[in-house]
N, C-alpha and C. Protein backbone atom coordinates (compact mmCIF):
# COMPACT_ATOMS: atom_id res chain seq x y z
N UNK A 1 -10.71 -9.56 14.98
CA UNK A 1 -10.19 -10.34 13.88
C UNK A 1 -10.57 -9.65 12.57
N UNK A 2 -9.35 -9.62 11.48
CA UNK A 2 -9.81 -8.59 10.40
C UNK A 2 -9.47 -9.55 8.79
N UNK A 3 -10.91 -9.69 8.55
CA UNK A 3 -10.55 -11.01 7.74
C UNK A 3 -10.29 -9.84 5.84
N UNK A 4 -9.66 -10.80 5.38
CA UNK A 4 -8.94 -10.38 4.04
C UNK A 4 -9.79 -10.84 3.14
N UNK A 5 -10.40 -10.00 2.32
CA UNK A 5 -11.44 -10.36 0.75
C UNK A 5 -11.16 -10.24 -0.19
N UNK A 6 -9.84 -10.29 -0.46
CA UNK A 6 -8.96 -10.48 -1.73
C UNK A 6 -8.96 -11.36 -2.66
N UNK A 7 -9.19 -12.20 -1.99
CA UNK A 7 -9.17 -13.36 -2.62
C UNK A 7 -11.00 -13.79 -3.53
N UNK A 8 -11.68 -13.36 -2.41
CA UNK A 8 -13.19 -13.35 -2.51
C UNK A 8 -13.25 -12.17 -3.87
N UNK A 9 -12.44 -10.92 -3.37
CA UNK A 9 -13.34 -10.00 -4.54
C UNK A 9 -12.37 -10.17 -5.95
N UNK A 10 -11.31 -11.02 -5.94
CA UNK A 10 -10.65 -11.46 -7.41
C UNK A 10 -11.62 -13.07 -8.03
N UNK A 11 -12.00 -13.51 -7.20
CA UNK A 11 -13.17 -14.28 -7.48
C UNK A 11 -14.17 -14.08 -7.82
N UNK A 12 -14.88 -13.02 -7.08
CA UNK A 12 -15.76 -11.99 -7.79
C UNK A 12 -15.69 -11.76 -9.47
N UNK A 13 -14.62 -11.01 -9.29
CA UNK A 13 -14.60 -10.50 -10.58
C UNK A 13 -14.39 -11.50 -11.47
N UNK A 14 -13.56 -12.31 -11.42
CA UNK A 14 -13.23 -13.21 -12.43
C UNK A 14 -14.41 -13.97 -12.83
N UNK A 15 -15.33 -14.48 -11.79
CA UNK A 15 -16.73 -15.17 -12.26
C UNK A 15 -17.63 -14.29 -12.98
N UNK A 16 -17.74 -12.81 -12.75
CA UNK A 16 -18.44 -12.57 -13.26
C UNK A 16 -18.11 -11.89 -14.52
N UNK A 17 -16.42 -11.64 -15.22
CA UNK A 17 -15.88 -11.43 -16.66
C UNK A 17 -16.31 -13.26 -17.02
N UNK A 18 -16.15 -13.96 -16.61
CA UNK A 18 -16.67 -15.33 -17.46
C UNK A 18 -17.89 -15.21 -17.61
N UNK A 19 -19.12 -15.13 -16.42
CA UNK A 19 -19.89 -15.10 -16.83
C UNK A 19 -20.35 -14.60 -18.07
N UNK A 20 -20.17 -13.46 -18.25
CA UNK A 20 -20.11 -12.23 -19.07
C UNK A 20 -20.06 -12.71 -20.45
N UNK A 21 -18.88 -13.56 -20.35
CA UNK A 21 -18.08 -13.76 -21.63
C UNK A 21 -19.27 -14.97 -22.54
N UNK A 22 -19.87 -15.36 -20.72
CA UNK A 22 -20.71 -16.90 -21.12
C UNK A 22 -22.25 -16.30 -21.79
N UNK A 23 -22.64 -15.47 -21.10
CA UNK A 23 -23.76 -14.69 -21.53
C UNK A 23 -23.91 -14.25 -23.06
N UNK A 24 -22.74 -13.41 -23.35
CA UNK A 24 -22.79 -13.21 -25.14
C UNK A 24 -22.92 -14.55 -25.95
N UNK A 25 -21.63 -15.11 -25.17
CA UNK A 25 -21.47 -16.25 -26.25
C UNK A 25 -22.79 -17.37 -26.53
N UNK A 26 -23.23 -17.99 -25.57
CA UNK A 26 -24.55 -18.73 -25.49
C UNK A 26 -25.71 -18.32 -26.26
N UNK A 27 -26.50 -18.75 -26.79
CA UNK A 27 -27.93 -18.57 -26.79
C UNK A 27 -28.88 -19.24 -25.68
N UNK A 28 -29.70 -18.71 -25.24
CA UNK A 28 -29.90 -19.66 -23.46
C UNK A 28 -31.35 -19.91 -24.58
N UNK A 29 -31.78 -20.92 -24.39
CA UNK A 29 -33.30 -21.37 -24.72
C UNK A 29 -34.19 -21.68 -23.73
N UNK A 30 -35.36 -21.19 -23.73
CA UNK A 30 -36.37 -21.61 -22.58
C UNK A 30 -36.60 -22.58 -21.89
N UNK A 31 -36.29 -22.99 -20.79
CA UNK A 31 -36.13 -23.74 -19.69
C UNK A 31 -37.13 -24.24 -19.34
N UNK A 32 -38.46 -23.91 -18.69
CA UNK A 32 -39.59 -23.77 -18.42
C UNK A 32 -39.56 -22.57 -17.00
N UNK A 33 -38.49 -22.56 -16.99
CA UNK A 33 -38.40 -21.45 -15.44
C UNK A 33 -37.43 -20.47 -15.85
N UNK A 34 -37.42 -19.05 -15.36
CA UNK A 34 -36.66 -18.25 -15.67
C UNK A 34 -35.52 -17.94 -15.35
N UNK A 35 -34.80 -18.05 -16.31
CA UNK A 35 -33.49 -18.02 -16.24
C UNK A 35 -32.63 -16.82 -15.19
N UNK A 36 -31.56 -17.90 -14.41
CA UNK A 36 -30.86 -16.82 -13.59
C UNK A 36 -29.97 -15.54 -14.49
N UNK A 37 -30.06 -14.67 -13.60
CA UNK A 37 -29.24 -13.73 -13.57
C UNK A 37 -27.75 -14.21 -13.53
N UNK A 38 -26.93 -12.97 -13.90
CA UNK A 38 -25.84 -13.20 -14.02
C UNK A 38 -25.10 -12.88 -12.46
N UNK A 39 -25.52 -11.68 -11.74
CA UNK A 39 -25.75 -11.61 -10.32
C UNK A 39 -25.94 -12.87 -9.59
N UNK A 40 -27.25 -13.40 -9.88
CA UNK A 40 -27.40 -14.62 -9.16
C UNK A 40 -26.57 -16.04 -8.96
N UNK A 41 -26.11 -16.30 -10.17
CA UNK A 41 -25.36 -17.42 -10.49
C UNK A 41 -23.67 -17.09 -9.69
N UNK A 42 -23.33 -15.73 -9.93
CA UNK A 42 -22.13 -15.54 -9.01
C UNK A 42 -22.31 -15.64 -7.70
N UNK A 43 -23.58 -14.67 -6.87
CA UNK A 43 -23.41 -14.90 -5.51
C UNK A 43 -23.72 -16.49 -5.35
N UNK A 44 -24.21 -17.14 -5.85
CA UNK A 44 -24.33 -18.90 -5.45
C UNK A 44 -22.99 -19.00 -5.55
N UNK A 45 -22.10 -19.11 -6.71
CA UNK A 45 -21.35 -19.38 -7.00
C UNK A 45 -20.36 -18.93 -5.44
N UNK A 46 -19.97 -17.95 -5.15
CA UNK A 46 -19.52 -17.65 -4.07
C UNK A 46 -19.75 -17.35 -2.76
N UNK A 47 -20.90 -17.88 -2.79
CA UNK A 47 -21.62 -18.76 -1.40
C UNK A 47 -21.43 -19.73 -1.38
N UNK A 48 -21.32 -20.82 -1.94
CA UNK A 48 -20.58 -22.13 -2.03
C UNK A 48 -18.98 -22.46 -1.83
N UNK A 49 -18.38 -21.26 -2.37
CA UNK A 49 -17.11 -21.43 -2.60
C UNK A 49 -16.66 -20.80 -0.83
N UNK A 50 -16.64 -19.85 -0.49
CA UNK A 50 -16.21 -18.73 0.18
C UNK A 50 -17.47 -19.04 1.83
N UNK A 51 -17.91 -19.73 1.40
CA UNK A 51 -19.36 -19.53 2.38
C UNK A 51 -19.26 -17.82 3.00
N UNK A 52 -19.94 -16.99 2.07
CA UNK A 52 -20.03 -15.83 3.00
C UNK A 52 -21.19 -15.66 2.82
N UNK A 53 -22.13 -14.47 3.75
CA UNK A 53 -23.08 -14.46 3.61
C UNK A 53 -23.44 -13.27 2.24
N UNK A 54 -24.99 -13.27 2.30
CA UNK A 54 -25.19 -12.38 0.83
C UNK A 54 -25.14 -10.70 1.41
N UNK A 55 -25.37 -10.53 2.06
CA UNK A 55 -24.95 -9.06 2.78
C UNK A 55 -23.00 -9.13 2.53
N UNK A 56 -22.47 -10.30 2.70
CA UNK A 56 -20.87 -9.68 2.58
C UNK A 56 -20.67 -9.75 0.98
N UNK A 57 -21.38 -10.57 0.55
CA UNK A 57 -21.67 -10.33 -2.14
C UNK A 57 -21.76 -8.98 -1.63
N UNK A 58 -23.15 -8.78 -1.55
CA UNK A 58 -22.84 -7.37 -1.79
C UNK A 58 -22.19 -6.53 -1.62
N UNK A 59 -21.48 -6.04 -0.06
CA UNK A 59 -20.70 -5.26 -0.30
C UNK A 59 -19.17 -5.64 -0.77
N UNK A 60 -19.05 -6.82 -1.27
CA UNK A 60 -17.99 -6.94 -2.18
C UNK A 60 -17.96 -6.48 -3.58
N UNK A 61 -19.37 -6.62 -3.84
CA UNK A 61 -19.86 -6.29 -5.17
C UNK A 61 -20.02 -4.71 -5.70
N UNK A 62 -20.35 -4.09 -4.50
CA UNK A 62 -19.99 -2.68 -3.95
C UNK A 62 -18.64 -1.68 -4.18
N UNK A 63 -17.88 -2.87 -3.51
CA UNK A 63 -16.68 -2.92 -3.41
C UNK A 63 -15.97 -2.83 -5.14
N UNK A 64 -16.66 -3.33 -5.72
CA UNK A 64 -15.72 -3.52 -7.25
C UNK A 64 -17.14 -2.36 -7.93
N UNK A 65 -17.93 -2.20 -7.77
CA UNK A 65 -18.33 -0.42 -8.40
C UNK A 65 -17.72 0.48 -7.86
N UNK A 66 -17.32 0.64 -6.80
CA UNK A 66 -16.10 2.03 -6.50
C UNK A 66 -15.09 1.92 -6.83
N UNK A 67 -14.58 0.77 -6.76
CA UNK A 67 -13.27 0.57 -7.65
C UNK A 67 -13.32 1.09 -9.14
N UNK A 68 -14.91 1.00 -9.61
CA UNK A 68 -14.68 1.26 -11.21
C UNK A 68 -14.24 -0.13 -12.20
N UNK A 69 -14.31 -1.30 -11.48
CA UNK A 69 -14.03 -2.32 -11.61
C UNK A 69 -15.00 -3.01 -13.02
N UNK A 70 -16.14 -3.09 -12.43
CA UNK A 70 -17.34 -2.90 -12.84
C UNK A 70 -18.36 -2.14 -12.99
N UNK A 71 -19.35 -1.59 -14.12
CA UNK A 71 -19.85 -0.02 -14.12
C UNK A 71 -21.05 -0.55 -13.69
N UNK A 72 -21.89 -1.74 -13.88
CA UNK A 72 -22.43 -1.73 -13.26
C UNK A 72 -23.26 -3.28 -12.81
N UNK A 73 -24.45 -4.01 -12.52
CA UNK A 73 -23.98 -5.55 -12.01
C UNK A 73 -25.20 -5.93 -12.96
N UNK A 74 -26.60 -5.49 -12.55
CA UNK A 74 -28.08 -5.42 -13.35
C UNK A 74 -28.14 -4.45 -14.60
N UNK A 75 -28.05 -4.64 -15.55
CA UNK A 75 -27.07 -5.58 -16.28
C UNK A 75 -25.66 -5.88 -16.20
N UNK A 76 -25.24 -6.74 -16.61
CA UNK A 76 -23.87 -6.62 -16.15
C UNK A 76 -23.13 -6.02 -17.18
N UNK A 77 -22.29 -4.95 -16.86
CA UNK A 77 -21.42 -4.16 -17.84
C UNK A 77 -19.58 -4.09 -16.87
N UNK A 78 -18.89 -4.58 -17.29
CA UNK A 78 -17.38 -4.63 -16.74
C UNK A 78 -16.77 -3.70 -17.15
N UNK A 79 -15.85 -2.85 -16.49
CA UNK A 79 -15.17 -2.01 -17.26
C UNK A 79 -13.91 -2.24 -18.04
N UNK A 80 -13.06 -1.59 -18.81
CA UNK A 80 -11.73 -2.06 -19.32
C UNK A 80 -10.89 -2.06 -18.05
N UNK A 81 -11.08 -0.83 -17.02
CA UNK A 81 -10.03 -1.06 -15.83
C UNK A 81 -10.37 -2.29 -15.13
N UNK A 82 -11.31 -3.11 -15.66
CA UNK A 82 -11.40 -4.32 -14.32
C UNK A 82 -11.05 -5.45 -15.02
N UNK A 83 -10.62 -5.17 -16.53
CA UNK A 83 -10.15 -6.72 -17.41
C UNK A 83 -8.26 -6.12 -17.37
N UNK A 84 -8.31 -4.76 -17.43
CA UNK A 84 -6.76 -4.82 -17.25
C UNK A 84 -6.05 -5.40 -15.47
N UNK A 85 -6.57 -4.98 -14.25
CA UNK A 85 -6.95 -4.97 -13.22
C UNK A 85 -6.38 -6.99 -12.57
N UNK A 86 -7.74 -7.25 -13.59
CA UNK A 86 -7.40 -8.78 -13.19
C UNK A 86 -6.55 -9.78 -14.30
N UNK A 87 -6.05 -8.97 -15.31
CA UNK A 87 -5.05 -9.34 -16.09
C UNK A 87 -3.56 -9.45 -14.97
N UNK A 88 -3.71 -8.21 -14.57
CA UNK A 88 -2.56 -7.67 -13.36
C UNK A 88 -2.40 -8.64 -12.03
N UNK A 89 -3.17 -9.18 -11.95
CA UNK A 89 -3.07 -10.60 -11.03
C UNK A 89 -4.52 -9.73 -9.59
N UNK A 90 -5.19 -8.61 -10.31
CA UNK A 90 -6.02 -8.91 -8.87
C UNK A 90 -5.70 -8.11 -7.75
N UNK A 91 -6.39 -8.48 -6.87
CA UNK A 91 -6.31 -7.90 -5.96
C UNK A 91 -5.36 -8.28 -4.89
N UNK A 92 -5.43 -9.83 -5.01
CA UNK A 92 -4.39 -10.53 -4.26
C UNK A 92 -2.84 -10.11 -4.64
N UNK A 93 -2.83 -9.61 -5.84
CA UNK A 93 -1.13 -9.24 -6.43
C UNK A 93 -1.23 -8.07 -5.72
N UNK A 94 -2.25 -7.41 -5.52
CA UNK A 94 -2.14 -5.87 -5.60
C UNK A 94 -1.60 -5.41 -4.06
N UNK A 95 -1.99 -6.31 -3.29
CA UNK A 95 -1.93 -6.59 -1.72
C UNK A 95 -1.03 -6.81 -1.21
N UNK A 96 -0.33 -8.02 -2.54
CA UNK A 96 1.58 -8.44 -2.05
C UNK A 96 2.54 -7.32 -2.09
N UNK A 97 1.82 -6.55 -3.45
CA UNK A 97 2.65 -5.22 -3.70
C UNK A 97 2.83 -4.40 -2.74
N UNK A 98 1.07 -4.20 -2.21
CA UNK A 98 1.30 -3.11 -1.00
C UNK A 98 2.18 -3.62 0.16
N UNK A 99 2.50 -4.74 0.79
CA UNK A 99 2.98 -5.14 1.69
C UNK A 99 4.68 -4.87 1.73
N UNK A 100 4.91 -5.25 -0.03
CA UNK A 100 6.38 -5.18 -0.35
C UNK A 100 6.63 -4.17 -0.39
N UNK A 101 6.04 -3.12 -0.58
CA UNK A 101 5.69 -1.31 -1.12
C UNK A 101 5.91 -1.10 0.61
N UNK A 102 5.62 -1.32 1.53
CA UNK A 102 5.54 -1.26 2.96
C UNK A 102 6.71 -1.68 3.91
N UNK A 103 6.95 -2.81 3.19
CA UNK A 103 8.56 -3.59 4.16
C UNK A 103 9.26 -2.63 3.11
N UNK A 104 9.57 -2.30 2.64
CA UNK A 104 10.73 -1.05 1.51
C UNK A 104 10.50 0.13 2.23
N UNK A 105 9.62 0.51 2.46
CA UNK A 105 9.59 2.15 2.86
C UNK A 105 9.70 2.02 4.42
N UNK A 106 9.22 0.86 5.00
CA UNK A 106 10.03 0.45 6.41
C UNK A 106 11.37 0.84 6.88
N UNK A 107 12.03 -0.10 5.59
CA UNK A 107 13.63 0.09 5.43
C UNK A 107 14.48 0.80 5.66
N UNK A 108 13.56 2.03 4.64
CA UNK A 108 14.46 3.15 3.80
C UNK A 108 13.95 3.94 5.30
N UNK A 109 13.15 3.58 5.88
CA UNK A 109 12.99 4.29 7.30
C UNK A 109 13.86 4.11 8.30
N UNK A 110 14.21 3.16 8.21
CA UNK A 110 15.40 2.55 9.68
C UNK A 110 16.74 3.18 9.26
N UNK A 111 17.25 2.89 7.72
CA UNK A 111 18.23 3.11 7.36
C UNK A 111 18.60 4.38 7.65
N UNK A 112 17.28 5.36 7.13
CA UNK A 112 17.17 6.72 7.29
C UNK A 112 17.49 6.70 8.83
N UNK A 113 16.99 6.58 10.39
CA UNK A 113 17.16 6.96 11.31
C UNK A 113 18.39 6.33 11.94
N UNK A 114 19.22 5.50 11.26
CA UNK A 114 20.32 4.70 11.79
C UNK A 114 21.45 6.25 11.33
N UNK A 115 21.35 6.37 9.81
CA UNK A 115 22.35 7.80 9.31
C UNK A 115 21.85 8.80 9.89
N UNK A 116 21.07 9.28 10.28
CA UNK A 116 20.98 10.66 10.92
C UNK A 116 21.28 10.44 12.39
N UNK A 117 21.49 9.36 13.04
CA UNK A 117 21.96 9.38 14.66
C UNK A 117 23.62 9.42 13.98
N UNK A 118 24.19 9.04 13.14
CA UNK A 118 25.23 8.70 12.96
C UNK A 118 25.83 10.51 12.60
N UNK A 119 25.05 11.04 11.80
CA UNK A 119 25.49 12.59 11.34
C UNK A 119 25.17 13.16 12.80
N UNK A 120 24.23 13.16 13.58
CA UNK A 120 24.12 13.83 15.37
C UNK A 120 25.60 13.81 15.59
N UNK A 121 26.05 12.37 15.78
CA UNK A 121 27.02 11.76 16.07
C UNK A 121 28.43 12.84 15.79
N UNK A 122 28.20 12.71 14.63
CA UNK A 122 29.57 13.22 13.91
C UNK A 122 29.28 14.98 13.86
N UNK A 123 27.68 15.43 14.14
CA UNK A 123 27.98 17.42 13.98
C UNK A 123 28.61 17.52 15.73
N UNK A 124 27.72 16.58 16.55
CA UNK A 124 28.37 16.95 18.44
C UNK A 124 29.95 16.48 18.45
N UNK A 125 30.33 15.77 17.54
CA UNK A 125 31.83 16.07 18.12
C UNK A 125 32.39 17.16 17.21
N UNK A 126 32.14 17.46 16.09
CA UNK A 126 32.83 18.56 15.12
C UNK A 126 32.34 19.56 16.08
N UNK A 127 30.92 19.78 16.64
CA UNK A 127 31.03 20.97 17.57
C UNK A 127 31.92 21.15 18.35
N UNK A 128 32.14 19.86 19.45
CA UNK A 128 33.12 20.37 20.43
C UNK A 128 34.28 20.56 19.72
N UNK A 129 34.90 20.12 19.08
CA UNK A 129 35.81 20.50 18.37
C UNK A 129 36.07 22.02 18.23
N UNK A 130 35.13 22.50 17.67
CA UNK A 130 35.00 23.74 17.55
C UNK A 130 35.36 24.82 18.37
N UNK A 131 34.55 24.02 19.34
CA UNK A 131 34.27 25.30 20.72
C UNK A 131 36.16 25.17 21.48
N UNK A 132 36.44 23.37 21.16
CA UNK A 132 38.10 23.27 21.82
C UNK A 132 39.17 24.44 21.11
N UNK A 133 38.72 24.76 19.61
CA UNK A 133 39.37 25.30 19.42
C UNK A 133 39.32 26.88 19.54
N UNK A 134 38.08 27.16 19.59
CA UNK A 134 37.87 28.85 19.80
C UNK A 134 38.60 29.07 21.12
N UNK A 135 38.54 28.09 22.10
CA UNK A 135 38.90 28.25 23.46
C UNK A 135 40.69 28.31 23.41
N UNK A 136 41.64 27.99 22.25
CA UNK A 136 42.68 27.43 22.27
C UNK A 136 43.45 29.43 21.11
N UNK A 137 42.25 29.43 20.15
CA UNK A 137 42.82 30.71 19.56
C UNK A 137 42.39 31.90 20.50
N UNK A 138 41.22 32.05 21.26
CA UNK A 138 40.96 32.97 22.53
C UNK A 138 41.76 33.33 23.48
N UNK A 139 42.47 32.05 23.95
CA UNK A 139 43.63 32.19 24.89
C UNK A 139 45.19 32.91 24.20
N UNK A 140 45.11 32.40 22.86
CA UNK A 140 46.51 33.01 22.47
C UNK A 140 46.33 34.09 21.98
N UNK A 141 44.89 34.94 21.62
CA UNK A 141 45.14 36.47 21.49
C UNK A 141 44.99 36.99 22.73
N UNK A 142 44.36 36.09 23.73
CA UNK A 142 44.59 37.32 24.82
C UNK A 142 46.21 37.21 24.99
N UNK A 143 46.96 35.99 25.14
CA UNK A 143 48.52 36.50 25.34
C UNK A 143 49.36 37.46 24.49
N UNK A 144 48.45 37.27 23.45
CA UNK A 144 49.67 38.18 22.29
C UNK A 144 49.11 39.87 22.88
N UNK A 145 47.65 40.06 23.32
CA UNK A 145 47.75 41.60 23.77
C UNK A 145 48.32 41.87 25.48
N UNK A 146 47.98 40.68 26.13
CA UNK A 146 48.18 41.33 27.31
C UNK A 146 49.96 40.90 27.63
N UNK A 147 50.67 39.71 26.68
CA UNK A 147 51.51 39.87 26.83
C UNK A 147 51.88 38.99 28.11
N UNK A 148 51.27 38.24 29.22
CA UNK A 148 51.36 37.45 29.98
C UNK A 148 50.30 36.10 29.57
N UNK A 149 50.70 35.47 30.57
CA UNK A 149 49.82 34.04 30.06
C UNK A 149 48.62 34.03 31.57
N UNK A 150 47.91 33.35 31.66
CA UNK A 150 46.74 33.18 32.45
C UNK A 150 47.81 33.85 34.38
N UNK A 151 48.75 33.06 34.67
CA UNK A 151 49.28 32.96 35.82
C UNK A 151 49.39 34.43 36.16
N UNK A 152 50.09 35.40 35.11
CA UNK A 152 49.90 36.35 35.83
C UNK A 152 51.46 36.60 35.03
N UNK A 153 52.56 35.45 34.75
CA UNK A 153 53.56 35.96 34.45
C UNK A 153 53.95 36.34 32.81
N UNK A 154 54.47 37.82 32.89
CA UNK A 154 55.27 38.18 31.26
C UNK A 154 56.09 37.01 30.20
């Protein structure tokens, strides 16, 4: 079974550009306990939501530093490709694309092997054709030199 994290790692990201956004904007004042991380508050956040475990955050989280998504998590720094990225609808858009990108080049595949049986089609009879006719001008120069036809008679 091959489960899909598309949805999980556009969640990802999106919690943690809010966070982000929540972090500047706020002034946090002393609590008496130390304040979460911005890391922390997402994987809760999507342990609750997603129930996955924290071994699958991370390598989702993984997952959006190779992307370049995010440069990096401790501190958190986002890149511009990961606010244009999820402007673009995500990963989940990105997935429909590939699929539609996939049934198209499917297509243009069938279509493609439907016309080339069809040109087979059409060079094997222009061949015989061919060969009917070499066989048809062969026979009439041999009559025009030998002057008889196959039977034997002038």
């Amino acid at each position: 079974m091959e489960k899909d994290y598309n949805q999980e790692l556009d969640f990802i990201l999106e919690e943690l550009i809010r966070q982000y956004e929540l972090h500047y904007q706020n002034v946090g004042f002393f609590e008496g306990e130390a304040p979460k991380s911005i890391k922390e508050e997402v994987v809760e956040l999507v342990t609750k939501k997603f129930q996955l475990k924290e071994w699958e955050i991370n390598i989702l989280l993984h997952h959006l530093l190779i992307d370049k998504f995010i440069i990096s998590i401790e501190p958190l720094h986002i890149s511009l490709e990961g606010l244009v990225f999820r402007s673009k609808g995500g990963y989940t858009k990105n997935s429909v694309a590939q699929q539609l990108e996939h049934l198209r080049l499917k297509t243009i595949e069938s279509d493609l092997k439907k016309y080339s049986f069809g040109l087979m089609i059409f060079t094997a009879i222009l061949a015989l054709g061919t060969m009917v006719s070499a066989w048809f001008f062969g026979i009439e120069v041999w009559k025009f030199y030998t002057g008889q036809d196959f039977k034997g008679h002038p």
